[in-house]
Structures are given as structure tokens and as C-alpha cells.
Protein backbone atom coordinates (compact mmCIF):
# COMPACT_ATOMS: atom_id res chain seq x y z
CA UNK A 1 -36.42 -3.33 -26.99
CA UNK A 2 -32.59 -4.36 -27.01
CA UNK A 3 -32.25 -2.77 -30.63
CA UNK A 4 -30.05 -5.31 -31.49
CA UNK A 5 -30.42 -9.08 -32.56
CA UNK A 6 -30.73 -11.45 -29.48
CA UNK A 7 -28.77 -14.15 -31.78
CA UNK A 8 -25.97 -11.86 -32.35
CA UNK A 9 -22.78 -12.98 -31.17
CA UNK A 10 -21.62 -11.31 -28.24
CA UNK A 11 -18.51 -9.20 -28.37
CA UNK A 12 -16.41 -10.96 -26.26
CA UNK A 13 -13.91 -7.45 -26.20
CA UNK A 14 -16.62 -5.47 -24.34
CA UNK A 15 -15.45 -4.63 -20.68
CA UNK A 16 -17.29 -6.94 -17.90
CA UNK A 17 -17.01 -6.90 -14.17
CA UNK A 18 -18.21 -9.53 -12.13
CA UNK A 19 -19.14 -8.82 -8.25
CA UNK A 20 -19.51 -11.25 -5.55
CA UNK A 21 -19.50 -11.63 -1.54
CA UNK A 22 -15.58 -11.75 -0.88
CA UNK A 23 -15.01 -15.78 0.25
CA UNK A 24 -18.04 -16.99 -1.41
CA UNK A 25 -17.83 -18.13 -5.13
CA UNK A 26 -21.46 -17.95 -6.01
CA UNK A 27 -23.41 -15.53 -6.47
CA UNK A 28 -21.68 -13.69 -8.69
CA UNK A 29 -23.57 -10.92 -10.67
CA UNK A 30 -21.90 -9.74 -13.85
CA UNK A 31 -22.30 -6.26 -15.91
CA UNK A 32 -20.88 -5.93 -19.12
CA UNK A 33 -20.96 -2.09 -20.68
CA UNK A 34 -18.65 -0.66 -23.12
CA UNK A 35 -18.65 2.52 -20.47
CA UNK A 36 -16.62 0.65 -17.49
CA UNK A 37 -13.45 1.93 -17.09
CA UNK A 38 -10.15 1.02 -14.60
CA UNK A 39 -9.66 4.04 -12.38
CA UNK A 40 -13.08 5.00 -11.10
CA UNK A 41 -13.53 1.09 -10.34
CA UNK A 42 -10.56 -0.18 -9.23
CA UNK A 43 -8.93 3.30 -8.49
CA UNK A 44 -10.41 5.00 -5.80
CA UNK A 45 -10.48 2.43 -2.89
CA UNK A 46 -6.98 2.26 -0.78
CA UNK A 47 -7.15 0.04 2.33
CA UNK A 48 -3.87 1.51 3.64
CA UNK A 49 -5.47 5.38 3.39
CA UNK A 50 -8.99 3.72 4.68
CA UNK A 51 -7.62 2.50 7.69
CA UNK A 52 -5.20 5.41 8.65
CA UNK A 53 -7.98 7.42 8.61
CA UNK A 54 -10.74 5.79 10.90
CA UNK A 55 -12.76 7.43 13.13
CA UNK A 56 -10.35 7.44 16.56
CA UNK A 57 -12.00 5.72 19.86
CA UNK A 58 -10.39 8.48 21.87
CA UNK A 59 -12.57 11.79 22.70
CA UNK A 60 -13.73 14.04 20.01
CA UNK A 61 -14.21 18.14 20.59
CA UNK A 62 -17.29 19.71 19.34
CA UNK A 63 -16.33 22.05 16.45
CA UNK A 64 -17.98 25.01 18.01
CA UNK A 65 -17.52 24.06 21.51
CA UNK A 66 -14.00 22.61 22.15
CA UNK A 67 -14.30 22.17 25.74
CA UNK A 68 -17.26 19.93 24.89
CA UNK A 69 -16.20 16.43 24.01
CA UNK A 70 -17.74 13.23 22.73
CA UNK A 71 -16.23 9.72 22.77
CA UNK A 72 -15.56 8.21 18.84
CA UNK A 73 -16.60 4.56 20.50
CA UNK A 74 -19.82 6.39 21.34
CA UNK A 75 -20.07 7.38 18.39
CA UNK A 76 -19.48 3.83 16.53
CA UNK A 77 -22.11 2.30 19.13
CA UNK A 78 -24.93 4.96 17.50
CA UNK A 79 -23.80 4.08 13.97
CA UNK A 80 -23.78 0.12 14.51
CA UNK A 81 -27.40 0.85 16.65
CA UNK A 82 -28.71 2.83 13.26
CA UNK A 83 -27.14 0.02 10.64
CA UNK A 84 -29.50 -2.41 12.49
CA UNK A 85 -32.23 0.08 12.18
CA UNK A 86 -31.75 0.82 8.78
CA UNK A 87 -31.54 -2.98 8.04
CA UNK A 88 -34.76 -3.24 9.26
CA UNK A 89 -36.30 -0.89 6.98
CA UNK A 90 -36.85 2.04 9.32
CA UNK A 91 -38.16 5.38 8.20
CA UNK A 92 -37.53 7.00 11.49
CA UNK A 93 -34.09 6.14 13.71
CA UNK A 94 -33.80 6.46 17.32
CA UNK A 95 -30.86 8.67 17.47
CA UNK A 96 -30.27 10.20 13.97
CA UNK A 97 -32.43 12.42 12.07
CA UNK A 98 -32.36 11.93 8.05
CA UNK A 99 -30.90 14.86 6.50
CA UNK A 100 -31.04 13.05 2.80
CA UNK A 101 -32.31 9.93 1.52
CA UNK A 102 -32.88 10.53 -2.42
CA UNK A 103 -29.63 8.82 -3.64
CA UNK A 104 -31.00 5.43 -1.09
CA UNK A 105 -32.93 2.26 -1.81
CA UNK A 106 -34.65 1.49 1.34
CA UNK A 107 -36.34 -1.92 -0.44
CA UNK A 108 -33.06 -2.93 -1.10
CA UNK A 109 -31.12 -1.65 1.68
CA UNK A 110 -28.69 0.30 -0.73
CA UNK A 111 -27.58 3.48 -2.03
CA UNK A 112 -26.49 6.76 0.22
CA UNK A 113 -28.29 8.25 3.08
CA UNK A 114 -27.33 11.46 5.24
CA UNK A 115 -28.19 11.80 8.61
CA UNK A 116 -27.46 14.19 11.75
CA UNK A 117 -26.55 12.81 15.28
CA UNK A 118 -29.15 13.79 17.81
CA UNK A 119 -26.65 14.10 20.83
CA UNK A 120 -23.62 15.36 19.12
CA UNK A 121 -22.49 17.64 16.26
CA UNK A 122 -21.93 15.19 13.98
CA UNK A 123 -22.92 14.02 10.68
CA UNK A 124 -22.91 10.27 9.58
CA UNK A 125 -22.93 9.78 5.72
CA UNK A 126 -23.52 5.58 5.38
CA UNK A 127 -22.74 3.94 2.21
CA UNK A 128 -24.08 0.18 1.65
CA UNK A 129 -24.44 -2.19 -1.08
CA UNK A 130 -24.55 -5.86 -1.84
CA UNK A 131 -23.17 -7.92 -5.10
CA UNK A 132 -26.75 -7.55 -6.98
CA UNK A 133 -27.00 -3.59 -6.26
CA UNK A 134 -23.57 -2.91 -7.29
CA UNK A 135 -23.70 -3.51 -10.50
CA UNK A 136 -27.68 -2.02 -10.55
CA UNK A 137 -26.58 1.56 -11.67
CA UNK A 138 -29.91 2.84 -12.02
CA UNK A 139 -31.89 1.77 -8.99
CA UNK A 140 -30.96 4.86 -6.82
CA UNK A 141 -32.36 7.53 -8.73
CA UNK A 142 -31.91 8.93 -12.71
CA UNK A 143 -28.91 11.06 -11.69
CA UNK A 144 -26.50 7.95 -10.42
CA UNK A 145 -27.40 6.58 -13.54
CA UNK A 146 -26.11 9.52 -15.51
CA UNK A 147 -23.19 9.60 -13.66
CA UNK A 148 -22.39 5.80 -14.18
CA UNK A 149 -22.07 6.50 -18.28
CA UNK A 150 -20.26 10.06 -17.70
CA UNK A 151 -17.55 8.34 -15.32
CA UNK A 152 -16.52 5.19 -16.35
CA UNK A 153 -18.65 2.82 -14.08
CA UNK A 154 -18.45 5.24 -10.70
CA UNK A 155 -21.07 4.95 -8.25
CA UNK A 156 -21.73 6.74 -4.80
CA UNK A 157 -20.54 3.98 -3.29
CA UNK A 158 -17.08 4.41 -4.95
CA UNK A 159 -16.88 8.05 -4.55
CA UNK A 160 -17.32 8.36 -0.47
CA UNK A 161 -13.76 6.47 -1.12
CA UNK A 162 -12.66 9.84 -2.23
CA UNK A 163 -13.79 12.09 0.00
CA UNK A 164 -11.03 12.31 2.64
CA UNK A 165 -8.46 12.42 0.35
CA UNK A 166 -9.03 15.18 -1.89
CA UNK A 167 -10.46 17.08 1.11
CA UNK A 168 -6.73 16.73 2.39
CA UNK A 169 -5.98 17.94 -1.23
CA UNK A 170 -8.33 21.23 -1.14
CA UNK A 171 -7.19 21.86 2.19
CA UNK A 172 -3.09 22.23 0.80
CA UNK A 173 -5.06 24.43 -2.35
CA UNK A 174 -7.15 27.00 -0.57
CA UNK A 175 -4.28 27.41 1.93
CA UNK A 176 -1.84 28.12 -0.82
CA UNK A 177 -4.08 30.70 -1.91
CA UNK A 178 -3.99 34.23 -0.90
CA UNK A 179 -7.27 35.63 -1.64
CA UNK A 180 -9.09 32.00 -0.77
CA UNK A 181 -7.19 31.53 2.55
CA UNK A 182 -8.97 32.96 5.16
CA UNK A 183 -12.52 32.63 3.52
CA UNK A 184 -12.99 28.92 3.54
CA UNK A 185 -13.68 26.16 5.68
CA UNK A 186 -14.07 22.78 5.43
CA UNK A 187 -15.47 19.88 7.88
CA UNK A 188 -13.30 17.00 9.72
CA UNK A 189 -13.84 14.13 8.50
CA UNK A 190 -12.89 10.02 9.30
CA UNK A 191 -13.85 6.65 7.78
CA UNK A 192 -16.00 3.72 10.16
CA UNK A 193 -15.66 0.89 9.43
CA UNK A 194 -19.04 -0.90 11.28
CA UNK A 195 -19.03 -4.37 13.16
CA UNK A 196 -18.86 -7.44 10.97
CA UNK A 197 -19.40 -5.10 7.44
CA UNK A 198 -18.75 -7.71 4.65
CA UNK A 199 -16.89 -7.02 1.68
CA UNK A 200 -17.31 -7.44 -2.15
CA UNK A 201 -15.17 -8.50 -4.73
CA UNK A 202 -15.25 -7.56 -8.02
CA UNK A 203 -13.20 -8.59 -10.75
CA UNK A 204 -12.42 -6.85 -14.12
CA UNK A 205 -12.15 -8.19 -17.22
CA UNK A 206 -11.10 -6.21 -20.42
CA UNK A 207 -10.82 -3.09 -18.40
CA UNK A 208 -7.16 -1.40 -18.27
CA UNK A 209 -4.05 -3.21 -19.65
CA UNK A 210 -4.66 -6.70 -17.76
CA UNK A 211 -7.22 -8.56 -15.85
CA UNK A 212 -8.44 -6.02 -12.67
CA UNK A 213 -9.36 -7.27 -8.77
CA UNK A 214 -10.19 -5.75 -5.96
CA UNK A 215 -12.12 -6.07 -2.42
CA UNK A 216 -14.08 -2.91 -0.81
CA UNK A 217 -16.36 -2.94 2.63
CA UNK A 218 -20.12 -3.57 1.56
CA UNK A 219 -20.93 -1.16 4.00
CA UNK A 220 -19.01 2.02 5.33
CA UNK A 221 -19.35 5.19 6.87
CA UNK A 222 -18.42 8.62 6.76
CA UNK A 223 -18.60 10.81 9.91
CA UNK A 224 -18.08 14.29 9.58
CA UNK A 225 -18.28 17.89 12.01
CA UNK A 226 -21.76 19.25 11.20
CA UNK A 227 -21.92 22.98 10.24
CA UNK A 228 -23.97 25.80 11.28
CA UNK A 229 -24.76 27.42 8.73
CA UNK A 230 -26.25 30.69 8.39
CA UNK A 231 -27.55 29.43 4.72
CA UNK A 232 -26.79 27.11 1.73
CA UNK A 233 -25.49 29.84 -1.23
CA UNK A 234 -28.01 30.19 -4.24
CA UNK A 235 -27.92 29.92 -7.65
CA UNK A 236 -30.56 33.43 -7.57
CA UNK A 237 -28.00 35.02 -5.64
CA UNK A 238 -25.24 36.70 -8.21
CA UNK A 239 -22.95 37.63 -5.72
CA UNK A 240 -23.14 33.75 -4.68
CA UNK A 241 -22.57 32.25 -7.90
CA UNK A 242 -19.85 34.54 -8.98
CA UNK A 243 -18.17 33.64 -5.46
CA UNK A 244 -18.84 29.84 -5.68
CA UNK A 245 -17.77 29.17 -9.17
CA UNK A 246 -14.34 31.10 -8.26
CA UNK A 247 -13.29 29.32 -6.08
CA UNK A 248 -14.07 26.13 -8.16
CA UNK A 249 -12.29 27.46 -10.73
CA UNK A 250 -9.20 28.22 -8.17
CA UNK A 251 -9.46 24.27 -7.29
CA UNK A 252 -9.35 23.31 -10.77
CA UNK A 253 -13.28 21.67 -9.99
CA UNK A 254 -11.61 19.09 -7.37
CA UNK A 255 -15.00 19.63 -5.96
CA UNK A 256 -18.77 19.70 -7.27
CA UNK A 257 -19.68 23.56 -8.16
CA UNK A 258 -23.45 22.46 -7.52
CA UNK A 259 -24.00 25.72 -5.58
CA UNK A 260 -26.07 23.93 -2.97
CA UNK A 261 -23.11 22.36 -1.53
CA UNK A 262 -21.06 25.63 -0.45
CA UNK A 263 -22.67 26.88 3.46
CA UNK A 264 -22.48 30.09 4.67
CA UNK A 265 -20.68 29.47 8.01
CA UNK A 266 -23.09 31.82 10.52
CA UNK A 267 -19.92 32.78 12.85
CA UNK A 268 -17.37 33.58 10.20
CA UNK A 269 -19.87 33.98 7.25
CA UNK A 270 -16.70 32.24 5.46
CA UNK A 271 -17.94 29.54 2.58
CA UNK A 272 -18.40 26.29 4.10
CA UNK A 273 -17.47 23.29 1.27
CA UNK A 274 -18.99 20.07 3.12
CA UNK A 275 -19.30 17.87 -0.54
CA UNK A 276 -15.75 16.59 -1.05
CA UNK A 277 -16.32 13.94 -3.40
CA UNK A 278 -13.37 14.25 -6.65
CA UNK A 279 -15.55 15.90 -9.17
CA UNK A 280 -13.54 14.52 -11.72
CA UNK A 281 -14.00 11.40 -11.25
CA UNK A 282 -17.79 11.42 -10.46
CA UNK A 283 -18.54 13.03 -13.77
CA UNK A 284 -15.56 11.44 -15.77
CA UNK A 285 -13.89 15.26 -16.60
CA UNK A 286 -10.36 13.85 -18.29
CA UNK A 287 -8.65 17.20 -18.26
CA UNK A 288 -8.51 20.51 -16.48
CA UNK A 289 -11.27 23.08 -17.39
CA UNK A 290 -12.24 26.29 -16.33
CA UNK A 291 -16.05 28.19 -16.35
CA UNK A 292 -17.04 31.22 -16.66
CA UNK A 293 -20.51 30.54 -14.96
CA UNK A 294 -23.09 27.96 -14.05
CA UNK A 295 -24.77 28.16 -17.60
CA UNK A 296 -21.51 26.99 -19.58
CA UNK A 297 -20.93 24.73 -16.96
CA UNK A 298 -24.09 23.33 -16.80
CA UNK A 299 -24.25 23.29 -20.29
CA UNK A 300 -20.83 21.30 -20.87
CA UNK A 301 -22.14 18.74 -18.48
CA UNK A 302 -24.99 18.23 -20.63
CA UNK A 303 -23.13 18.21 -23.69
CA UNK A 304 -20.47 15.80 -22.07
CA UNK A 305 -23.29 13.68 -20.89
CA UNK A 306 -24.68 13.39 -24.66
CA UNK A 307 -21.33 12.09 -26.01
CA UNK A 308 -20.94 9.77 -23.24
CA UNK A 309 -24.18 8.21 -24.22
CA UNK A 310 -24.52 8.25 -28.14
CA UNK A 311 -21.88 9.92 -29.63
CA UNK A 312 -18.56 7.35 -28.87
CA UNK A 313 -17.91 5.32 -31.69
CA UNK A 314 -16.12 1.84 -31.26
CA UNK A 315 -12.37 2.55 -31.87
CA UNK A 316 -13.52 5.39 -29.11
CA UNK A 317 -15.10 2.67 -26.71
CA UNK A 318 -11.98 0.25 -26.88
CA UNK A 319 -9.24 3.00 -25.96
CA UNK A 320 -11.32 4.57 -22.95
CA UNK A 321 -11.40 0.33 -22.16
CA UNK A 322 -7.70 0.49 -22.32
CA UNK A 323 -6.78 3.54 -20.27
CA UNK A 324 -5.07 3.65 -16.94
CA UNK A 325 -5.19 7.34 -15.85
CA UNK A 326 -6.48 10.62 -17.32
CA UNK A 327 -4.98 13.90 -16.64
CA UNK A 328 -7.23 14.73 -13.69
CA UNK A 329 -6.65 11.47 -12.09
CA UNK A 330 -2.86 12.07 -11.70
CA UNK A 331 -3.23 14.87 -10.21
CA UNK A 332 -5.46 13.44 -8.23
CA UNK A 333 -3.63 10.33 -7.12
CA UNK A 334 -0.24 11.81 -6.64
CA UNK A 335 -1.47 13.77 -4.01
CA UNK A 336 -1.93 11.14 -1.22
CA UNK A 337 1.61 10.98 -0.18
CA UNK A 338 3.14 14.29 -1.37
CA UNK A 339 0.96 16.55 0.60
CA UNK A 340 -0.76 16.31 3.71
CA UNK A 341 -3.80 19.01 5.32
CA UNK A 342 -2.88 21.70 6.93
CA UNK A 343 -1.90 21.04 10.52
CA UNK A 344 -2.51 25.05 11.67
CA UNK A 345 -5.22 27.21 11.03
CA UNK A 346 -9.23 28.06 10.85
CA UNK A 347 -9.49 24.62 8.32
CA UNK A 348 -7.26 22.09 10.56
């Protein structure tokens, strides 16, 4: 079943990281895989950006009623209220409503879910894992997995990291862009932090140029406005997916085309982008690229996806070890200081 020898010697070279409770030595749960790489590990977390941007205590106004107003310590009360729930296995929540749960392990307590605020106009995206989960890249579902040997070792987990940041970095885009400017819209968004979340460590070994460490929350959330939408675009829609993958294309794919991600806000009718994860780094894209449509982009993914897996020979293997940055990472990681969101306007 392991297709290879159980008495062969193990290749001590082959990138390992090894996860445990931060201020506890044991357990520690180890994955080796020649796929783990630095950035999307190691890379994406920033405690300085995580706590500039947490959700305020002060009031909140509705997006679509601004003389309406919520308090963000209300909000955290709900939230730590529903991490309870949730840790007691829940299906239903007493004042959220699940919007998405395929991406969660409720067993294990791990994974992504989505859920709606019944009282206010918010959305609450929680992200939770433990030492044994992390490393478990194919217990939420088939398509984490894929994205775990596309990447470089990224997991949903690792990604909400990235969602504030390169929303601040589409923001500065579409408002650069004439033809883009006034048609989209994107969400507010802040980090929470919930009462007494633990943290992991993990450690790297043979991953980047020396030995890699770092500590991010077990447990996390990301609240966001929620959007009403007139629809969700569709792929049978031509005018839709010749509009969608445009604008992609304009943001150099800093966001997921997956056409079920842009909203069509029912006001404005402007596109709604609520999925701000770096597509780059979720499904490990080292350079800029451009498509013409969804079948050559769905197609590259596919073909990308088939490298990844058995097509990367071992010279191969140890330099994507080695690396420190790609292209689309630079890009990406520059823009945290250099550029901030827009502070006028319909996206603000």
C-alpha cells in the first residue's frame, strides 16, 4: 500500500514539520512530505497585521443601514456563545444560521464553517484546529487535500490569514482601474480573536534556507458585512463569465475566479467579491497568468494539479524545499506596508 519498502531508509532531506500546543512539549504530531514549502506555512500569519486589524469594541453601522448600529463586544459575546456551541458538537446554533459547513469536521471540531448572524448583518467565518488536525490535510473534504499538494502545505486554516490583506490589496487595484472602479464592491472585514483561543506551534525542518518556527491562534475568526445579493453570477450565464474572469484577469487572479464567489449586489447590481483568500497561494500559482475563459483555466488547474502530484522529479522536490518566495508572493507581501484600502468611496 506504501509502494515503497517499509525497511528503506528514510530520507532524512525530505521537508518535516512538527506541530504542537504552544507551551507544552508533548504531543507533538509530525508530517513529513516532499510538497511542504516555507511561504504558505510560515508566510502568511503576521501577529502585528492580526492584531491591528481586530474586530473594534466600539459600535459598528449596518452596511445598508448606517444609522443602524451594533456593538463589536456584542458581537464577540455571540461568537464566544457559538465557539462553545460548536465545541459541543451542535448542528443547530442559537444565534447563527450555517451558511457552509463542507470544508468542517464536526467529529473533530476542525476545518471552516460559515455562518450568518441572526440579529445583525454580519457574517462570522470561524477557523479552528488542533496539533493532530493540522497536519491531517485530508480530513476536511477531497478538495483541501488537493490544495495541500498544489500549494506547498496551505490549508484553510492558513489562508483566512490572508484574507484582509489582499482585500486591502484588491481594494488599491480595482480603484486604480478605470473601467473596474465604480462596478465593484467588496465587504468589511476584521480578525477576532475569541476568549482563551490557544495557539500552535509548528516548527520546520528542511523547509526554506534554515530551520522555520512559528506560533498561530488554534482558533480564529473572521467577521465580515453580509451582502444582499440579488444573485451569485453563473458559470451558464456568458455575459457572467466573460465579466467575472475580466476582472480576475485585471487583478492578476489575487482572488479565486470560481464564479460562485462574485454576488450581484441587488441595489447597485455592481459585482460583489466576498472570497478574498490570495489565490496564489491557495493553489501554489508561482507566476502571473492570464485566461481567456473558465475552460483553460479550469483546465490549467487540472494540469497544474497533475504535476504537483506525479510529475516532480527529485532535483524538482529539493529546490521547491529550498525556496523563499515566488513571483506572486512578492507581490503579494510587499503590499502590506506600501499601500493601504481606499479610505473614500462605494468600497471603503
Amino acid at each position: 500500500m506504501l509502494g515503497r519498502s517499509v525497511h528503506r531508509p528514510k530520507d532524512d532531506s525530505l521537508a518535516r514539520i512538527d506541530v504542537r500546543w504552544r507551551g507544552q512539549s508533548k504531543p507533538v504530531y509530525t508530517l513529513r512530505d516532499s510538497h511542504l514549502e516555507k511561504y504558505p506555512i510560515f508566510g502568511t500569519f503576521n501577529e502585528t497585521f492580526f492584531n491591528k486589524h481586530q474586530l473594534p469594541d466600539s459600535f459598528l453601522a449596518y452596511r445598508y443601514a448606517p444609522t443602524k448600529k451594533v456593538r463589536g463586544k456584542t458581537l464577540k459575546n455571540y461568537i464566544n456563545s457559538l465557539i462553545k456551541e460548536i465545541s459541543q458538537k451542535k448542528k443547530k446554533f442559537t444565534d447563527f444560521t450555517v451558511l457552509r459547513s463542507r470544508d468542517f469536521n464536526r467529529r473533530k471540531c476542525s476545518g471552516l464553517i460559515i455562518l450568518k448572524c441572526k440579529h445583525h448583518p454580519f457574517v462570522v467565518k470561524i477557523f479552528m484546529e488542533n496539533p493532530k488536525t493540522f497536519i491531517m490535510h485530508g480530513s476536511k473534504g477531497i478538495i483541501p487535500a488537493f490544495f495541500f499538494y498544489m500549494s506547498g502545505g496551505v490549508n484553510r486554516h492558513l489562508l483566512g490569514f490572508t484574507r484582509i490583506k489582499n482585500l486591502q490589496l484588491m481594494q488599491v487595484k480595482v480603484q486604480k482601474n478605470k473601467k473596474w472602479k465604480n462596478q465593484v464592491v467588496f465587504p468589511r472585514k476584521w480578525f477576532y480573536l475569541p476568549e482563551k483561543s490557544r495557539w500552535l506551534e509548528i516548527t520546520g525542518t528542511n523547509i526554506g534556507t534554515k530551520k522555520q518556527k512559528i506560533a498561530i491562534p488554534a482558533t480564529y475568526c473572521l467577521v465580515s458585512d453580509w451582502i444582499d445579493s440579488e444573485r451569485t453570477a453563473t458559470v451558464f450565464n456568458r455575459s457572467d463569465r466573460k465579466r467575472c474572469m475580466s476582472l480576475c484577469n485585471c487583478l492578476e487572479l489575487g482572488i479565486d475566479p470560481h464564479i460562485d464567489n462574485f454576488l450581484i449586489e441587488r441595489k447597485t447590481k455592481k459585482i460583489a467579491i466576498v472570497d478574498t483568500e490570495h489565490f496564489p497561494t491557495v493553489v501554489g500559482i508561482k507566476k502571473k497568468r492570464e485566461f481567456r475563459g473558465y475552460f483553460s483555466w479550469i483546465s490549467r488547474l487540472g494540469i497544474d494539479c497533475a504535476k504537483s502530484l506525479f510529475f516532480r522529479n527529485k532535483e524538482k522536490r529539493k529546490n521547491v524545499q529550498k525556496m523563499e518566495l515566488t513571483e506572486t508572493q512578492l507581490l503579494y507581501d510587499d503590499c502590506e506596508n506600501k499601500e493601504g484600502p481606499p479610505k473614500k468611496g462605494p468600497m471603503a
